[in-house]
C-alpha atoms as a PDB file:
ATOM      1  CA  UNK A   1       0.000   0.000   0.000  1.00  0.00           C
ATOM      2  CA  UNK A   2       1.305   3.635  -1.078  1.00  0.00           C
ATOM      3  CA  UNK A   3       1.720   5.909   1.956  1.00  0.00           C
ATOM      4  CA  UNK A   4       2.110   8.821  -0.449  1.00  0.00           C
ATOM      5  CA  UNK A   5      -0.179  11.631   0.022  1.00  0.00           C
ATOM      6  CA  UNK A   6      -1.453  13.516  -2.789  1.00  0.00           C
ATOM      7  CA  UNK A   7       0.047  16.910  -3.176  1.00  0.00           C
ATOM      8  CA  UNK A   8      -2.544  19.655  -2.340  1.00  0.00           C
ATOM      9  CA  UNK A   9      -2.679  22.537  -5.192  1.00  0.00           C
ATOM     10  CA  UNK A  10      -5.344  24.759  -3.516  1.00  0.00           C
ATOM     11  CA  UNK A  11      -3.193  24.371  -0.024  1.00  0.00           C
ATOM     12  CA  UNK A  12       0.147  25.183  -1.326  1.00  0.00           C
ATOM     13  CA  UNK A  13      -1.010  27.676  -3.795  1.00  0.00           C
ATOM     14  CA  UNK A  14      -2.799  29.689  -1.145  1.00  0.00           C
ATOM     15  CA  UNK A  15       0.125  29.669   1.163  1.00  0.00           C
ATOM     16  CA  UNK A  16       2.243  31.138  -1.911  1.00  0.00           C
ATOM     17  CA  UNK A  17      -0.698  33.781  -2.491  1.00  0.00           C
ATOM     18  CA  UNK A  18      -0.953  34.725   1.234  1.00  0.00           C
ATOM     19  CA  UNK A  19       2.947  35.223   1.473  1.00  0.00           C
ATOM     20  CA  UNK A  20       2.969  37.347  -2.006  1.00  0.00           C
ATOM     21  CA  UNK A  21      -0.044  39.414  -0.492  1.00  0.00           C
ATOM     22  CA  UNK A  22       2.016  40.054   3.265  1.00  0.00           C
ATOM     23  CA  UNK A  23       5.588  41.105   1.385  1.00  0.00           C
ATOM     24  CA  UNK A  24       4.578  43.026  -1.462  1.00  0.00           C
ATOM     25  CA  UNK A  25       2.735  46.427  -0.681  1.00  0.00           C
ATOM     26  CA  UNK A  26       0.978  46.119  -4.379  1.00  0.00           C
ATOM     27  CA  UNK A  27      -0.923  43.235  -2.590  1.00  0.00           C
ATOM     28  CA  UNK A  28      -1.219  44.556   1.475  1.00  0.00           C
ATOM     29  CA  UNK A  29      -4.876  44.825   0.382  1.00  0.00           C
ATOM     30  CA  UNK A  30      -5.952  41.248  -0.484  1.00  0.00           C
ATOM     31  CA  UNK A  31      -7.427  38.957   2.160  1.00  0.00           C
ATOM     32  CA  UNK A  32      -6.496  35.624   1.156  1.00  0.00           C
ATOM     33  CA  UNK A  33      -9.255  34.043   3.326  1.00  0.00           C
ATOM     34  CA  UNK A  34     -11.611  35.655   1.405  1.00  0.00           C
ATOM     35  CA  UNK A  35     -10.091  33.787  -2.054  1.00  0.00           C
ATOM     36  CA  UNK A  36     -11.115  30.376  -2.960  1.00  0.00           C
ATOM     37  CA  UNK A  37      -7.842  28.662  -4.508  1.00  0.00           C
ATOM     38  CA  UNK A  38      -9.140  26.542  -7.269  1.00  0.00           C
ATOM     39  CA  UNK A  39      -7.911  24.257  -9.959  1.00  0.00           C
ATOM     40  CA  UNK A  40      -9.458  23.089 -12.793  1.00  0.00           C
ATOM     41  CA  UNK A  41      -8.504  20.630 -15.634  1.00  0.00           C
ATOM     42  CA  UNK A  42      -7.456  22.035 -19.185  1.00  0.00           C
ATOM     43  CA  UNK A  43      -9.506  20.617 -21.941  1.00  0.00           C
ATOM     44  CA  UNK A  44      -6.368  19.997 -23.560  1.00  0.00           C
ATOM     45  CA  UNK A  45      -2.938  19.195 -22.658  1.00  0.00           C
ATOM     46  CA  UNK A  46      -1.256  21.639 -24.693  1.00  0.00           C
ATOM     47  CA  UNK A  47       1.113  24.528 -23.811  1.00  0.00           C
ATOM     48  CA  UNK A  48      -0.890  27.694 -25.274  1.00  0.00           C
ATOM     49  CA  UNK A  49      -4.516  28.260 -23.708  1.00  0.00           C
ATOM     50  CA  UNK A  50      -5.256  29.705 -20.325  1.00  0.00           C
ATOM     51  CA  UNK A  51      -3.045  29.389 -17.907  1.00  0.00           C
ATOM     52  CA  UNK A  52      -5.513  31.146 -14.644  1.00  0.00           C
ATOM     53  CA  UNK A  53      -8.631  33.262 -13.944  1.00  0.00           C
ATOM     54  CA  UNK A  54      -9.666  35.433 -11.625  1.00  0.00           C
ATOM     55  CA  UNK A  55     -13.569  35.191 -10.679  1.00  0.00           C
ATOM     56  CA  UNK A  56     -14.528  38.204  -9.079  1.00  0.00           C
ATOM     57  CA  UNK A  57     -18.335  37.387  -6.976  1.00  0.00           C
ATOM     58  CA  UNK A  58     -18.857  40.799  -6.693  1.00  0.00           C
ATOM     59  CA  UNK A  59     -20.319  43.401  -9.478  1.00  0.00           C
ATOM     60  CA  UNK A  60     -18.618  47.011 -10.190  1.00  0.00           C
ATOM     61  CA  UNK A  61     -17.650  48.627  -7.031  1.00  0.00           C
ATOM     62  CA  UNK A  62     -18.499  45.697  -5.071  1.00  0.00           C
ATOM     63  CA  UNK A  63     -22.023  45.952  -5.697  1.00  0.00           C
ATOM     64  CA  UNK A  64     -24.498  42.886  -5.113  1.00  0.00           C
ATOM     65  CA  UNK A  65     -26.401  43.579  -8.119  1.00  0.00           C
ATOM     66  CA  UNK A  66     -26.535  44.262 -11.546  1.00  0.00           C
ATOM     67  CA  UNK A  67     -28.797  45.720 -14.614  1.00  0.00           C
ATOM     68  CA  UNK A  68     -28.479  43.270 -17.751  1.00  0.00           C
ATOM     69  CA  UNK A  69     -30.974  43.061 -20.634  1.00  0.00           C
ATOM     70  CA  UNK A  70     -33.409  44.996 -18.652  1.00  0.00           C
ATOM     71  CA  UNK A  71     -33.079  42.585 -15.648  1.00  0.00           C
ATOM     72  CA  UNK A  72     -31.320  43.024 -11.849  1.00  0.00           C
ATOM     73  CA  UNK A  73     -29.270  39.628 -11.354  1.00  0.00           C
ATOM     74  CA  UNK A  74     -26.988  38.884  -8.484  1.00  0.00           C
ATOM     75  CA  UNK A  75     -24.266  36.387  -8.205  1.00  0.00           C
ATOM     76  CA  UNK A  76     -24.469  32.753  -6.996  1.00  0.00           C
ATOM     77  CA  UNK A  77     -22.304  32.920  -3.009  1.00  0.00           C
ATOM     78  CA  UNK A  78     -19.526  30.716  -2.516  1.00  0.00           C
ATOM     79  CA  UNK A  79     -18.984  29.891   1.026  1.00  0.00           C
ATOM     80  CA  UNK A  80     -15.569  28.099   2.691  1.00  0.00           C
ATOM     81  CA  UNK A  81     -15.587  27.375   6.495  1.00  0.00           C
ATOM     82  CA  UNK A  82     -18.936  29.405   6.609  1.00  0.00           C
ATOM     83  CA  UNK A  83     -16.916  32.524   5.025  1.00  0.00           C
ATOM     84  CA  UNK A  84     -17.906  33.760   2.083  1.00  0.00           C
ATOM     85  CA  UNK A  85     -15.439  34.612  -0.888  1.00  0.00           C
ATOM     86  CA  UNK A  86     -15.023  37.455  -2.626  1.00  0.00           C
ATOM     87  CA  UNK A  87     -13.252  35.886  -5.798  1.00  0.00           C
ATOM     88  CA  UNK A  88     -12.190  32.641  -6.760  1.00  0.00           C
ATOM     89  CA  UNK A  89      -8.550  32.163  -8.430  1.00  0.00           C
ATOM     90  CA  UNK A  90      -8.469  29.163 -10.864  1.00  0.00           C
ATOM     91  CA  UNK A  91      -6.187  27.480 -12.298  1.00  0.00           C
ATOM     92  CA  UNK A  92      -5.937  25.468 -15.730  1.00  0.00           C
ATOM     93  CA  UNK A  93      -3.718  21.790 -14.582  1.00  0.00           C
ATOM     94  CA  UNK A  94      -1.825  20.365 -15.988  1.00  0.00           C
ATOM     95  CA  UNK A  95      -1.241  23.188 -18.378  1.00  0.00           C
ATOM     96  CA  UNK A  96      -0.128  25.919 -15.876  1.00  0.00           C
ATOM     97  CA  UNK A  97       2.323  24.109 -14.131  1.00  0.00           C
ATOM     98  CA  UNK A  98       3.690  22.753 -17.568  1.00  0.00           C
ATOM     99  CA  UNK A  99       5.562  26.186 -18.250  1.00  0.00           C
ATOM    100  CA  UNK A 100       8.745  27.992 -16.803  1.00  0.00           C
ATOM    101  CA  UNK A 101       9.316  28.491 -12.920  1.00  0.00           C
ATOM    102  CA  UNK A 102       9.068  32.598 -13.391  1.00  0.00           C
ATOM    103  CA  UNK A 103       6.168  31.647 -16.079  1.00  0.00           C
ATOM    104  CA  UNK A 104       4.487  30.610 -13.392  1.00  0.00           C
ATOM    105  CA  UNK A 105       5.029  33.077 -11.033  1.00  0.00           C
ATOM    106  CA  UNK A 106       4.281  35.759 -13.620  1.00  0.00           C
ATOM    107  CA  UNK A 107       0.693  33.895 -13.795  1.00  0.00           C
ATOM    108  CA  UNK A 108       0.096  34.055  -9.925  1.00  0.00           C
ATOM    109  CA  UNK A 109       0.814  37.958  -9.470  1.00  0.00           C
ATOM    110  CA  UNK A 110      -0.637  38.832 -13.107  1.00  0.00           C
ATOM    111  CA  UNK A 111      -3.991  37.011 -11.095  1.00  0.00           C
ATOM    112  CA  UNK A 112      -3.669  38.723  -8.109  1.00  0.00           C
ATOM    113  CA  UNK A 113      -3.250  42.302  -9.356  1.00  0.00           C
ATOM    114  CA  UNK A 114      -6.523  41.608 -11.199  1.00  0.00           C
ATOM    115  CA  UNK A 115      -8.001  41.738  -7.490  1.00  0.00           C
ATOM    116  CA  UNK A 116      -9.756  45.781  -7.068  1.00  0.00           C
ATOM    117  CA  UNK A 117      -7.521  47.942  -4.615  1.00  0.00           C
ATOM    118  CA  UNK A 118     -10.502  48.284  -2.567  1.00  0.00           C
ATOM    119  CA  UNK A 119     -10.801  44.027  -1.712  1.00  0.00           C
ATOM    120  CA  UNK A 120     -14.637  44.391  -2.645  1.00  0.00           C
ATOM    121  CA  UNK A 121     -15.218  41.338  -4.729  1.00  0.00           C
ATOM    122  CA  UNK A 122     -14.783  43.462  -8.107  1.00  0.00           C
ATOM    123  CA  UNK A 123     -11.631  43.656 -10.122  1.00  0.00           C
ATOM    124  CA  UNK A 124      -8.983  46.630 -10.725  1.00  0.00           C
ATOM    125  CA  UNK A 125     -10.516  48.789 -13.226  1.00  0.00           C
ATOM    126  CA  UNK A 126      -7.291  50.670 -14.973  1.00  0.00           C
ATOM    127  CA  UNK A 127      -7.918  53.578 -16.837  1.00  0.00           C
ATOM    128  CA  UNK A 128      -9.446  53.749 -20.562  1.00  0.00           C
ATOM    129  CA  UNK A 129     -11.495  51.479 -22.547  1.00  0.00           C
ATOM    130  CA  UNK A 130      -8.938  48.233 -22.045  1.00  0.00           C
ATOM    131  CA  UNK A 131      -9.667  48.848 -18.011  1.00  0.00           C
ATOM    132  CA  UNK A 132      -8.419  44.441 -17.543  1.00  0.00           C
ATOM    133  CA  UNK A 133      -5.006  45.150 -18.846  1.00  0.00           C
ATOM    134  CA  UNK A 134      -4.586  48.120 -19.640  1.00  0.00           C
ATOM    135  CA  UNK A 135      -3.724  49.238 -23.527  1.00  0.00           C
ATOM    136  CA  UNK A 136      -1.000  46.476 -23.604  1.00  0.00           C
ATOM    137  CA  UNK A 137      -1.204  42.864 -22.192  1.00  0.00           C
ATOM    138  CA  UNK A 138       2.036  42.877 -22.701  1.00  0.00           C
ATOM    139  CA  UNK A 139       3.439  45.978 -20.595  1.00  0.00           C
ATOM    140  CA  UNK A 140       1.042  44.536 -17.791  1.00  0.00           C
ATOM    141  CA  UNK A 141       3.123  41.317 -17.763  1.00  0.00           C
ATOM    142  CA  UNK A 142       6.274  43.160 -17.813  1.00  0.00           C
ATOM    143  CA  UNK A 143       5.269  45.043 -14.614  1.00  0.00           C
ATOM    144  CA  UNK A 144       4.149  41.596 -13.249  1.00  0.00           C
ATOM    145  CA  UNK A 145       7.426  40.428 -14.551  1.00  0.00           C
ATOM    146  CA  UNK A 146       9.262  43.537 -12.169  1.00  0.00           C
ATOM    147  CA  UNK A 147       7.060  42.302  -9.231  1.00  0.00           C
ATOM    148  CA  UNK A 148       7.874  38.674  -9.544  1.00  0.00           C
ATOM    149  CA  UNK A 149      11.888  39.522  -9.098  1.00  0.00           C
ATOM    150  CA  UNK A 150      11.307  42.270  -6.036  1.00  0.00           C
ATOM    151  CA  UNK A 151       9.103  39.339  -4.590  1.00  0.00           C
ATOM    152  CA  UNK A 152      11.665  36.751  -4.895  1.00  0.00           C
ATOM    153  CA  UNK A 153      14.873  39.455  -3.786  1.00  0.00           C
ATOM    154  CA  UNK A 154      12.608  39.858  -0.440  1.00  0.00           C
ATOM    155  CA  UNK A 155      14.333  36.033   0.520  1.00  0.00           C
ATOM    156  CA  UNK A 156      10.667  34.329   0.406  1.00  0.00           C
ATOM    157  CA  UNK A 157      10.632  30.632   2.004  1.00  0.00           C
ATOM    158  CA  UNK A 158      11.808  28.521  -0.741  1.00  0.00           C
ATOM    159  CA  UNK A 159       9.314  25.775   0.148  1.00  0.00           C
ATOM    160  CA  UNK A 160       6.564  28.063  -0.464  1.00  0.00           C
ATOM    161  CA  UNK A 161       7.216  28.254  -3.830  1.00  0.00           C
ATOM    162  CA  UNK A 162       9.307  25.024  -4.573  1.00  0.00           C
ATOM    163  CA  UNK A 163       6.196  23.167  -5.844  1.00  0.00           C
ATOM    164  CA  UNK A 164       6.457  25.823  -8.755  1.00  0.00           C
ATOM    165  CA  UNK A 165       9.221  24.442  -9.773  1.00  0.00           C
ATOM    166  CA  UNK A 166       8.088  21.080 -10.873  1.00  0.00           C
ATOM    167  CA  UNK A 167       6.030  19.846 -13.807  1.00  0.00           C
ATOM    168  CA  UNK A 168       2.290  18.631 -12.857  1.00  0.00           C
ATOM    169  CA  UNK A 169       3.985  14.529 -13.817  1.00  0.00           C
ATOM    170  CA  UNK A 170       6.753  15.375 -11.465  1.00  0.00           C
ATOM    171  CA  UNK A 171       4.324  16.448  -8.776  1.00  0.00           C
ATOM    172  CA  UNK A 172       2.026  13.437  -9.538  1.00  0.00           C
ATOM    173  CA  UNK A 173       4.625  10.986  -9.485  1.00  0.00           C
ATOM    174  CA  UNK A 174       6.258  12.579  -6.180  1.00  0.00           C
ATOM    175  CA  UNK A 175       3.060  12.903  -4.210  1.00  0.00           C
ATOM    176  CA  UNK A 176       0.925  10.009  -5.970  1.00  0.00           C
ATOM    177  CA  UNK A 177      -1.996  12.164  -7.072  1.00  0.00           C
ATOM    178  CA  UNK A 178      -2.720  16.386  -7.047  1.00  0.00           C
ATOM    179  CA  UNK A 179      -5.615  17.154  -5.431  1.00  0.00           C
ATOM    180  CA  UNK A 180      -7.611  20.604  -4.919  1.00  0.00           C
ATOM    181  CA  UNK A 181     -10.851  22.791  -4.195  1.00  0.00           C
ATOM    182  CA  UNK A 182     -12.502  22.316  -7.598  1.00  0.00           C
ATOM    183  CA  UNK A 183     -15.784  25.217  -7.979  1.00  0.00           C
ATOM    184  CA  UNK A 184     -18.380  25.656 -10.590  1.00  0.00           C
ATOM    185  CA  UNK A 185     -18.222  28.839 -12.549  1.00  0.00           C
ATOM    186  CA  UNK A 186     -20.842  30.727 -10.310  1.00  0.00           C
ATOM    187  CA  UNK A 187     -24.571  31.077 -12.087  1.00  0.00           C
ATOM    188  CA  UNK A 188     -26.278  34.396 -12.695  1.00  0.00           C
ATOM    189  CA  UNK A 189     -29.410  34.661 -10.683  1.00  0.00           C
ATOM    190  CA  UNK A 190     -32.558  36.790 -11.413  1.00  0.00           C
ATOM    191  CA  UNK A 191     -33.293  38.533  -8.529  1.00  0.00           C
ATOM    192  CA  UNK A 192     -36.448  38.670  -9.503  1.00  0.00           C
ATOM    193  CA  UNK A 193     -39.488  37.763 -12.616  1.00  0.00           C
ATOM    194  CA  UNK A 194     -40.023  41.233 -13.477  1.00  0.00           C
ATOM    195  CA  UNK A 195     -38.833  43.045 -15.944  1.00  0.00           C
ATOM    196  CA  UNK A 196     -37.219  46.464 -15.572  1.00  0.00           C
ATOM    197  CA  UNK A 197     -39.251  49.902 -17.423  1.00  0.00           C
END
């Protein structure tokens, strides 16, 4: 019989997030106790594709509610330990753990950054019409880039962030299995039948 335990994803990655969150002042705002560490599995076991996603549970400006197609809908509540989240932060395995050790840590801060300033279950809304990431994905990954090295020159735990380091087969084959929280995307809910003038 195997005494191996499966490696825990959601565990290890929150520990990683809550450490990120406590040395970087980009990040004093986020709650990680409030964040539901997810995984789920890539369609596809290829490199390209979606690496994360940020769910925010929240509408603009943390509101409860929203008007769509002449309707006010809320958000389906996710609850851990009788807590309820504010976001959920997903991952796509095997695929993100498949690329580079600073790939990978790129992916995790790009995530959190998404996370409003204001920790109200809506995202940070940059200026002008591309408000996600700004008018180039690509400068928003190179400040995510600077991040990840002032992160990693603050002398972080290495076993925080040594499970980065491996491929998901290395991680399966070390730990005999990879386990995690695994969450439905969240439904839209009517708040009520009628329709709004």
């Amino acid at each position: 019989m195997s005494t191996k335990k499966p490696f825990n994803f959601s565990h290890a990655m929150y520990h990683l997030c809550r450490d990120i969150s406590r040395r970087l002042p980009e990040f004093h705002h986020i709650n990680m106790d409030r964040i539901a560490i997810a995984f789920a599995q890539a369609r596809r076991n290829v490199p390209y594709g979606m690496q994360a996603k940020l769910t925010p549970l929240r509408f603009e400006n943390g509101d409860l509610q929203t008007t769509r197609y002449g309707r006010k809908w809320t958000v389906q509540r996710i609850y851990q330990d009788q807590e309820e989240m504010l976001y959920i932060l997903t991952f796509y395995l095997p695929r993100f753990l498949n690329h580079s050790f600073e790939e990978k840590l790129i992916t995790v801060v790009h995530e959190l950054y998404h996370i409003s300033p204001a920790f109200d279950g809506d995202i940070r809304r940059l200026e002008g019409h591309y408000h996600v990431h700004s008018h180039s994905q690509k400068e928003y990954d190179a400040h995510m880039a600077v991040l990840v090295k002032q992160y990693l020159k603050l002398n972080p735990p290495p076993e925080l962030y040594a499970f980065l380091k491996c491929r998901f087969s290395t991680l399966q084959k070390k730990h005999g299995g990879v386990v995690g929280l695994q969450i439905p995307i969240p439904k839209l809910i009517p708040v009520d039948d009628s329709r709004i003038a």
